[in-house]
Protein backbone atom coordinates (compact mmCIF):
# COMPACT_ATOMS: atom_id res chain seq x y z
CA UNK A 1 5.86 -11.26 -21.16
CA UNK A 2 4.29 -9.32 -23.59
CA UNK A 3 2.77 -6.22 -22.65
CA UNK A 4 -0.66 -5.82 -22.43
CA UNK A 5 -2.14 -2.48 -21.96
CA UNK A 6 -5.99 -1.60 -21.73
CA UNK A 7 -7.92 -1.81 -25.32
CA UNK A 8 -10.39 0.48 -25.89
CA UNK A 9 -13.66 -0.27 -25.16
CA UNK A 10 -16.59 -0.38 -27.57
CA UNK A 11 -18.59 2.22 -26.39
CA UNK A 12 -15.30 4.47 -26.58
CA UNK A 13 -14.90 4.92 -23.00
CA UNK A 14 -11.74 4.86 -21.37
CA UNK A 15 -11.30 0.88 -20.13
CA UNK A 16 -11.77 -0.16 -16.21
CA UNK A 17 -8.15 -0.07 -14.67
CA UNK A 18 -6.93 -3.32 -14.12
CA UNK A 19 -6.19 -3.93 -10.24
CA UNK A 20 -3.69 -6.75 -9.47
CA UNK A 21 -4.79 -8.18 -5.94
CA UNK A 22 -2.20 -10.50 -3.98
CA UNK A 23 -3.58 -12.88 -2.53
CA UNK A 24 -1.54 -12.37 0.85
CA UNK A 25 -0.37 -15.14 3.36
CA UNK A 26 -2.13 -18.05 2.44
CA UNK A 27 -2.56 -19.38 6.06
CA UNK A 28 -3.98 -16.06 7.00
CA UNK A 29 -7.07 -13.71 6.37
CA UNK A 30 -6.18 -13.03 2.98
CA UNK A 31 -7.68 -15.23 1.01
CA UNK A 32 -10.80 -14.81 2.58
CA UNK A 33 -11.10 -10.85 2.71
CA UNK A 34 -9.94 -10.66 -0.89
CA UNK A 35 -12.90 -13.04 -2.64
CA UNK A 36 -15.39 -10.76 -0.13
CA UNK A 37 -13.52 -7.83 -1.84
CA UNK A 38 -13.70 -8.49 -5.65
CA UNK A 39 -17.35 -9.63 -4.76
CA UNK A 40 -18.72 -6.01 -3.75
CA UNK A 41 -20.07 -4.83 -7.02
CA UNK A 42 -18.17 -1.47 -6.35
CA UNK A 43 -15.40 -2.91 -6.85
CA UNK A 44 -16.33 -4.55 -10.21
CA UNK A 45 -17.54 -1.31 -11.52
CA UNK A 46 -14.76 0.90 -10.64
CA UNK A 47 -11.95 -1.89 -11.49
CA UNK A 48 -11.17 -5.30 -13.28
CA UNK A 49 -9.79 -7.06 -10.38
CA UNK A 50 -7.08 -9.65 -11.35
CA UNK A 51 -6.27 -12.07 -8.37
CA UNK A 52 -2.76 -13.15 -7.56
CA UNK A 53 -2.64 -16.26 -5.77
CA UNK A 54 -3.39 -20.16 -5.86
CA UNK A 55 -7.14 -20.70 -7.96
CA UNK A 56 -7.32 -23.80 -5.79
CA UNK A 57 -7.07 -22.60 -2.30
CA UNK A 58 -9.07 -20.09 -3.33
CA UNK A 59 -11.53 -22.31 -4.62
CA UNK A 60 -11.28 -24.01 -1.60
CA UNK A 61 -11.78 -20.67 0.86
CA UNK A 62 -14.75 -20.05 -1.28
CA UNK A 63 -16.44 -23.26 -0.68
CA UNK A 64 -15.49 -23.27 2.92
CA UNK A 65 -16.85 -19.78 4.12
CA UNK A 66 -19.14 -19.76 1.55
CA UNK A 67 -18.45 -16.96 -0.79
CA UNK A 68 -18.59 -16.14 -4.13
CA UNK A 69 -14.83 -17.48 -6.82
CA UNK A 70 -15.67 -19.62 -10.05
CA UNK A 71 -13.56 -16.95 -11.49
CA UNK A 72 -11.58 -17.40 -14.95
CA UNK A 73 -7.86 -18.85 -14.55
CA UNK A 74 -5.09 -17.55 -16.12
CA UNK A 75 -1.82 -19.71 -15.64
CA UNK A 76 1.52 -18.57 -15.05
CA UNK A 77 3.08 -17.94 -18.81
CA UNK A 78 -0.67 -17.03 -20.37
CA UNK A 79 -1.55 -13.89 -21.23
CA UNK A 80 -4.31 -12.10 -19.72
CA UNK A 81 -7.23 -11.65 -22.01
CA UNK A 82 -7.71 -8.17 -24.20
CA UNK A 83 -10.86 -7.29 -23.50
CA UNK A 84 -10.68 -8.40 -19.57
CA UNK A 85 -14.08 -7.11 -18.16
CA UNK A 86 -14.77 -9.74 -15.10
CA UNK A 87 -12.42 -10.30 -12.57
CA UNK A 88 -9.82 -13.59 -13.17
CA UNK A 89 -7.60 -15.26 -11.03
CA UNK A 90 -3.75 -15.82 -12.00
CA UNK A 91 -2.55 -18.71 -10.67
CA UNK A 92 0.76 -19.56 -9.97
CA UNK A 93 0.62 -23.19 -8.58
CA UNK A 94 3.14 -22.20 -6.23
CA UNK A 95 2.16 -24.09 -3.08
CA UNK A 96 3.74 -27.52 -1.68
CA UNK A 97 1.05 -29.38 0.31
CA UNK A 98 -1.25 -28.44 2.42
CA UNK A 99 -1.42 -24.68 4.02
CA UNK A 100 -3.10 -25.02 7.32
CA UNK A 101 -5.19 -21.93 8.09
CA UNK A 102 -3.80 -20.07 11.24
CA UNK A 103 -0.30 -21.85 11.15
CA UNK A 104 3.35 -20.30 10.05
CA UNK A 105 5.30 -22.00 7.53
CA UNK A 106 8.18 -21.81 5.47
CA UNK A 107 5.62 -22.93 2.17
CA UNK A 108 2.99 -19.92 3.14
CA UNK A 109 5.79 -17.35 3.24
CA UNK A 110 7.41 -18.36 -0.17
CA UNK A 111 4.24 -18.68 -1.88
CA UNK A 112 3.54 -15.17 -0.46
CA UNK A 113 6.53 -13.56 -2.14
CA UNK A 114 5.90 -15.14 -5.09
CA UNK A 115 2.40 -13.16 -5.58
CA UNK A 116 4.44 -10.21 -4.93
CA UNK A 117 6.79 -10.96 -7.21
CA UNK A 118 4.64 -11.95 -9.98
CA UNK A 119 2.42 -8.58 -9.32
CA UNK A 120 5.31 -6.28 -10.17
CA UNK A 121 5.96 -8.97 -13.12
CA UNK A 122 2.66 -8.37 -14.27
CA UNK A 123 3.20 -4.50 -13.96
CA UNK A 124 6.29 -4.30 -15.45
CA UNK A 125 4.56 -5.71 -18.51
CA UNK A 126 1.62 -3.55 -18.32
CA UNK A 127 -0.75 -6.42 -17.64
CA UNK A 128 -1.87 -4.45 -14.97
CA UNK A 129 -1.88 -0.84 -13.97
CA UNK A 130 -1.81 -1.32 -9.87
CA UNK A 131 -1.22 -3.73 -7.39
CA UNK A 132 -3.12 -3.75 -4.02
CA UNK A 133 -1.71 -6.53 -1.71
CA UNK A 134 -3.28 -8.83 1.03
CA UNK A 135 -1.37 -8.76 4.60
CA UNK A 136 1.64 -11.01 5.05
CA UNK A 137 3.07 -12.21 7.52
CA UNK A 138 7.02 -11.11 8.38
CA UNK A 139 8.23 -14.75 10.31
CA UNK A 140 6.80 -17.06 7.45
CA UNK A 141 8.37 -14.26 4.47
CA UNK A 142 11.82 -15.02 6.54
CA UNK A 143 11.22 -18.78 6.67
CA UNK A 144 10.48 -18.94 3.53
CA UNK A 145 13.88 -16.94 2.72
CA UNK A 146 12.98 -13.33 2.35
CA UNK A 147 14.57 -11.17 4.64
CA UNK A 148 12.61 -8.39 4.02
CA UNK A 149 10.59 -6.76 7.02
CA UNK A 150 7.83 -6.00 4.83
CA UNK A 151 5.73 -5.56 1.28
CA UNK A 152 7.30 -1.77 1.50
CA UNK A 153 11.29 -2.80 1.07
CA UNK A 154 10.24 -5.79 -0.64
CA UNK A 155 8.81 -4.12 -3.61
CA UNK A 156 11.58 -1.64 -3.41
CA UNK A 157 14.42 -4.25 -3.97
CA UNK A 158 12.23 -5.76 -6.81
CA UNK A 159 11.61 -2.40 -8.55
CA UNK A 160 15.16 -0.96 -7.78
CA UNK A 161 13.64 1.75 -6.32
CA UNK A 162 16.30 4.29 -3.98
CA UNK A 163 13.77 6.47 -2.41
CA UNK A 164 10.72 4.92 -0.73
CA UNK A 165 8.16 5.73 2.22
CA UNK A 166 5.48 3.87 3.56
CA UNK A 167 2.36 5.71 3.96
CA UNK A 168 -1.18 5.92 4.89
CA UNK A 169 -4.25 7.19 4.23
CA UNK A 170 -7.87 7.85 5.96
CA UNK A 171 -10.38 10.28 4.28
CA UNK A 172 -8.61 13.97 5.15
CA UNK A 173 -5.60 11.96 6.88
CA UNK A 174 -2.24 11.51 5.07
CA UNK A 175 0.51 10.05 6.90
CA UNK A 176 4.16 9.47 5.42
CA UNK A 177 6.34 7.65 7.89
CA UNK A 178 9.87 8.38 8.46
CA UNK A 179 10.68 4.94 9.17
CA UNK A 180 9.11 1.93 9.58
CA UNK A 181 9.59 -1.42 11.19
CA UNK A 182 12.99 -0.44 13.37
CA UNK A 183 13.29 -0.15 17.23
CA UNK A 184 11.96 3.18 18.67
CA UNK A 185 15.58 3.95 19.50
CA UNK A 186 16.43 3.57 16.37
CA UNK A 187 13.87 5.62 14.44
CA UNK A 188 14.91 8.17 17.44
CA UNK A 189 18.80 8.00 15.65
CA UNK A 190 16.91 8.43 11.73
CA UNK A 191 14.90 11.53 12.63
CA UNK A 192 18.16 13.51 10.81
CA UNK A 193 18.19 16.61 8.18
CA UNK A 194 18.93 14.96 5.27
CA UNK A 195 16.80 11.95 5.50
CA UNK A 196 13.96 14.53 6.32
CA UNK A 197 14.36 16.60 3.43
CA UNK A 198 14.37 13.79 1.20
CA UNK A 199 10.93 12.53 2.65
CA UNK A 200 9.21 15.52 2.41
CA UNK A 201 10.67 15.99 -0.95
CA UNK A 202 9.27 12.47 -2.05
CA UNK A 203 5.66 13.25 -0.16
CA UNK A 204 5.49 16.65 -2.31
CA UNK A 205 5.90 14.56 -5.32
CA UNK A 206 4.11 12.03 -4.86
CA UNK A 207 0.71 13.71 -3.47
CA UNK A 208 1.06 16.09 -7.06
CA UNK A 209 0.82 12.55 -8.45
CA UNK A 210 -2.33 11.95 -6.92
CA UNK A 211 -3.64 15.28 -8.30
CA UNK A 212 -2.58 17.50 -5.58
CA UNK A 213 -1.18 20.26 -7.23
CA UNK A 214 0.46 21.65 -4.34
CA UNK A 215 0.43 19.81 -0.83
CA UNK A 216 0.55 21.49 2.29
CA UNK A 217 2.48 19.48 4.34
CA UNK A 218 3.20 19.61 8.04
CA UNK A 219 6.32 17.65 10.13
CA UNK A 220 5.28 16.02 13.37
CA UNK A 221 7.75 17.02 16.07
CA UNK A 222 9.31 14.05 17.74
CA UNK A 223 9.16 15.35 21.38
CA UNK A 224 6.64 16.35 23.60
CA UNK A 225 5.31 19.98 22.70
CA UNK A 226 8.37 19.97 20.22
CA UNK A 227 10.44 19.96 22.98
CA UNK A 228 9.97 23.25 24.34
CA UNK A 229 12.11 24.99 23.36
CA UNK A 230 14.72 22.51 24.08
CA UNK A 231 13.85 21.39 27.35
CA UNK A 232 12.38 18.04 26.20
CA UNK A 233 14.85 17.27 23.52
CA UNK A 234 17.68 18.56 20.82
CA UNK A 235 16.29 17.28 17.13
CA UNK A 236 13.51 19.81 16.83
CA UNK A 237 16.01 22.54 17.00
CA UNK A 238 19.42 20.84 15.44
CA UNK A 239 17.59 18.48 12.81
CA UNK A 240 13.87 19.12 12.19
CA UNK A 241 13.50 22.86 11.96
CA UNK A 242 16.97 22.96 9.48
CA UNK A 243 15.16 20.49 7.28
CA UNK A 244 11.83 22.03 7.41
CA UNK A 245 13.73 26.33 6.30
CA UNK A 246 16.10 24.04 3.88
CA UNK A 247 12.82 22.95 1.53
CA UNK A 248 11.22 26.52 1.60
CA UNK A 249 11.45 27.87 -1.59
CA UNK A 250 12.39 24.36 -3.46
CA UNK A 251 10.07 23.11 -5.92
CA UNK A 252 7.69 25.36 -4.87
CA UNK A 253 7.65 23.21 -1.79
CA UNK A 254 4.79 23.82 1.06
CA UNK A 255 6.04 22.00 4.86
CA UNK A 256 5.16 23.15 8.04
CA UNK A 257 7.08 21.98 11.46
CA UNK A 258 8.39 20.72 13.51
CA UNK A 259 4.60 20.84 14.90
CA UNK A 260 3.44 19.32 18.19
CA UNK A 261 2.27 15.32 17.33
CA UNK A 262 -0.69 15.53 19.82
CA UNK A 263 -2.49 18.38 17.40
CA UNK A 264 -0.93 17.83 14.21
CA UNK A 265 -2.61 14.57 12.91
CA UNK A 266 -6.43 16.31 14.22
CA UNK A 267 -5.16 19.70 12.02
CA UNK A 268 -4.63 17.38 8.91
CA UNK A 269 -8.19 15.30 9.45
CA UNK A 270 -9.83 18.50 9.72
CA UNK A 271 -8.40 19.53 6.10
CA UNK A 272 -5.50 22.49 7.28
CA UNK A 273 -3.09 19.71 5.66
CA UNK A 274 -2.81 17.43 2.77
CA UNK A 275 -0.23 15.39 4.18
CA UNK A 276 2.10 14.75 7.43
CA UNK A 277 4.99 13.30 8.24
CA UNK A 278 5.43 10.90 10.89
CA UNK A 279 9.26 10.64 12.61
CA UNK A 280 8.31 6.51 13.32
CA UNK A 281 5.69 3.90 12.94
CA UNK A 282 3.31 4.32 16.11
CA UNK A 283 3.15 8.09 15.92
CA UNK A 284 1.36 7.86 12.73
CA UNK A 285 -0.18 4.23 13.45
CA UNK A 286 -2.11 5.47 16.48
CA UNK A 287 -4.22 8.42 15.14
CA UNK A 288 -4.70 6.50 12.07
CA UNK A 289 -6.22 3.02 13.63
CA UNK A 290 -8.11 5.79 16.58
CA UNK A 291 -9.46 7.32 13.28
CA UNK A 292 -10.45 4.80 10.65
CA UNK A 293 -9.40 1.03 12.16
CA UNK A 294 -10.50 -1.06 9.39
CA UNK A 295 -10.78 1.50 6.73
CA UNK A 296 -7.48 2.62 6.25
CA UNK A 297 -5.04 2.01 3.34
CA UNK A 298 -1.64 1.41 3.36
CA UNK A 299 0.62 2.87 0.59
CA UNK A 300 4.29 2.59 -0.63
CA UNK A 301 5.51 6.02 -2.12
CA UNK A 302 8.06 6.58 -4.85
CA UNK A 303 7.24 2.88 -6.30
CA UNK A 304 7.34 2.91 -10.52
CA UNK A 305 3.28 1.87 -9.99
CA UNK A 306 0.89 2.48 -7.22
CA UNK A 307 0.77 0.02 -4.51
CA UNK A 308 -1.54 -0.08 -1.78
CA UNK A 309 -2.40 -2.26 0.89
CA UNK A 310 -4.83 -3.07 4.13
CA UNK A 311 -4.35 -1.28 7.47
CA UNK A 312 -4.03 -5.05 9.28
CA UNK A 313 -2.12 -8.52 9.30
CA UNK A 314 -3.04 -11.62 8.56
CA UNK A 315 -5.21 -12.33 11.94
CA UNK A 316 -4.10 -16.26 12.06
CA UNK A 317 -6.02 -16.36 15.06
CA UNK A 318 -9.72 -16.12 13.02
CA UNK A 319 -7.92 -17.09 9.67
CA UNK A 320 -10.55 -19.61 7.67
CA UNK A 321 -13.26 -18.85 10.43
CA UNK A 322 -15.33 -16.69 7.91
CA UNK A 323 -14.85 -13.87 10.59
CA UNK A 324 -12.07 -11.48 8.68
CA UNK A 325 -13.73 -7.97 8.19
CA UNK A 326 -12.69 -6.80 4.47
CA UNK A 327 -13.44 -3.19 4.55
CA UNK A 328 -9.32 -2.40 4.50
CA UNK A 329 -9.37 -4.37 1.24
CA UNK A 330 -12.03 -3.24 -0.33
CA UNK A 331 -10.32 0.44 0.99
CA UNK A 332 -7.62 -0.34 -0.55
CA UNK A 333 -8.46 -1.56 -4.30
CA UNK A 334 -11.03 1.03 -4.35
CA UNK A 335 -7.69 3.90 -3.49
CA UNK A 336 -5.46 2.02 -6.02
CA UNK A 337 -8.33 2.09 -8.92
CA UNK A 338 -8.90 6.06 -8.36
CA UNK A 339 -5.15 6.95 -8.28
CA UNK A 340 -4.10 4.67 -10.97
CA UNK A 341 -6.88 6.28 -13.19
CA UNK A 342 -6.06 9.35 -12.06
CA UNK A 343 -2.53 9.09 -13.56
CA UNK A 344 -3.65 7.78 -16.22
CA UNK A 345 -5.28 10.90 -17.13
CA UNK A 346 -2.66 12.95 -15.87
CA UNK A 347 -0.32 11.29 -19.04
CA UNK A 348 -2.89 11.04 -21.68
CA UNK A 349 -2.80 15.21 -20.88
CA UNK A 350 0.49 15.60 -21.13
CA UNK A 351 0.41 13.63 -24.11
CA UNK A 352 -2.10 15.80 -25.43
């Protein structure tokens, strides 16, 4: 494809950032919460939102529930438009059939991937300058033949992309997550010196790249009252605290830890931190959903763009009810237009 950056605009003002926005499962919420997104005139004047997904299921969702589409199409192989003020949708024509709302299926989770893939396509090319996806759903993604267990590996295979984190955010709250969708037992076994220094090393870096210039970062112990002293468990003393004295004085690293999990996450809300890291998924899901259900944004660290994402799933049980709540989306493109303009003038300084 050819690339496409963003053309100056008349007035000589830098150009809106162009948000890709995947569509998500369509037999889930995403259609739905997306067209309420790109409809909130916030959204149109912070970004030019460009929707990845099927124009006529869209068209369809819009009709249904009653919202606002009628968007510009651009197909598969087109280029999107220089001077792109209004939001389009890109259309890949990639369903079979009918997608009933509510219901797995092989055709929903392969049309799925396809937005994904067709998102990093698009910025690859420079078409767009960040991607901010619509939930999926994990059984229909395998039936359709990904064996991915989410967006976060998923966009890591496509980008080629070693180092990786799933994170989120709510106002003061930054959580980076040790590991993800794995048994507790598991994530138990990954909570190991190297694999520790590495995230905090990627969480440094990436938090500069939001503008951070240097993050104070704290590490959640793993056992109750970080194991006092031993009496509650080993890895705060043989793999935590190691990792934690092994980044002082690297890269002018800034980590804190192993520090108790039932204080940590209200320290970092209240602004002592700029970022935390979680040792597995519920440890940093629970004070984020407690804190900002609805509002929070997912995002996938160390990617070649920025990526974010909604705090929820796909909600089959309300999906094409009118009833999905898109504050998470709109969270989410809003996050994606701020940081991806924020890098942008990070490089135009450096070019400078």
């Amino acid at each position: 494809m050819t690339q496409l950056g963003n053309s100056s605009s008349p007035s000589g003002h830098r150009p809106l950032v162009r948000i890709g926005i995947t569509m998500g499962d369509p037999a889930g919420i995403g259609p739905e919460v997306v067209l309420k997104a790109v409809a909130e005139p916030e959204i149109q004047a912070l970004c030019v939102p460009v929707i990845i997904g099927d124009a006529q299921l869209l068209a369809h969702t819009a009709r249904t529930l009653n919202l606002q589409c009628g968007y510009d199409i651009v197909r598969r192989g087109e280029l999107l438009p220089e001077q792109l003020t209004e939001p389009v949708i890109f259309h890949l024509d990639n369903l079979d059939g009918f997608i009933e709302p509510g219901v797995e299926s092989a055709a929903a989770g392969k049309a799925a991937a396809g937005y994904i893939e067709a998102a990093v396509e698009l910025c690859a090319a420079g078409s767009i300058d960040a991607i901010s996806t619509a939930p999926i759903n994990k059984r229909a993604l395998f039936l359709g033949g990904y064996s991915f267990p989410g967006h976060t590996e998923f966009l890591a295979q496509l980008t080629s992309t070693e180092e990786f984190a799933m994170a989120f955010v709510a106002g003061n709250l930054r959580i980076v997550l040790l590991s993800t969708h794995v048994p507790l037992s598991q994530a138990i076994r990954l909570v190991e010196r190297d694999r520790l220094v590495r995230t905090i090393k990627l969480a440094h870096r990436e938090l500069q790249r939001w503008g951070i210039e240097r993050p104070r970062l704290a590490l959640a112990a793993l056992n109750p009252h970080g194991a006092e002293g031993g009496l509650f468990g080993v890895e705060e003393a043989s793999e935590m605290t190691p990792a934690v004295e092994s980044c002082h004085g690297v890269d002018d690293l800034n980590v804190q830890g192993p520090i108790s999990a039932d204080t940590v996450f209200l320290r970092a809300a209240r602004g002592e931190f700029d970022g935390v890291i979680a040792c597995y998924h519920d440890q940093a899901m629970i004070p984020i959903k407690c804190l900002s259900f609805g509002e929070a944004v997912n995002v996938t660290l160390g990617l070649p763009f920025i990526r974010t994402s909604v705090d929820h799933g796909t909600a089959f049980d309300i999906a094409g009810k009118g009833l999905a709540e898109h504050s998470s989306m709109v969270a989410a493109i809003k996050l994606a237009a701020e940081l991806s303009a924020r890098a942008g003038e990070s490089s135009r300084a450096v070019e400078v």
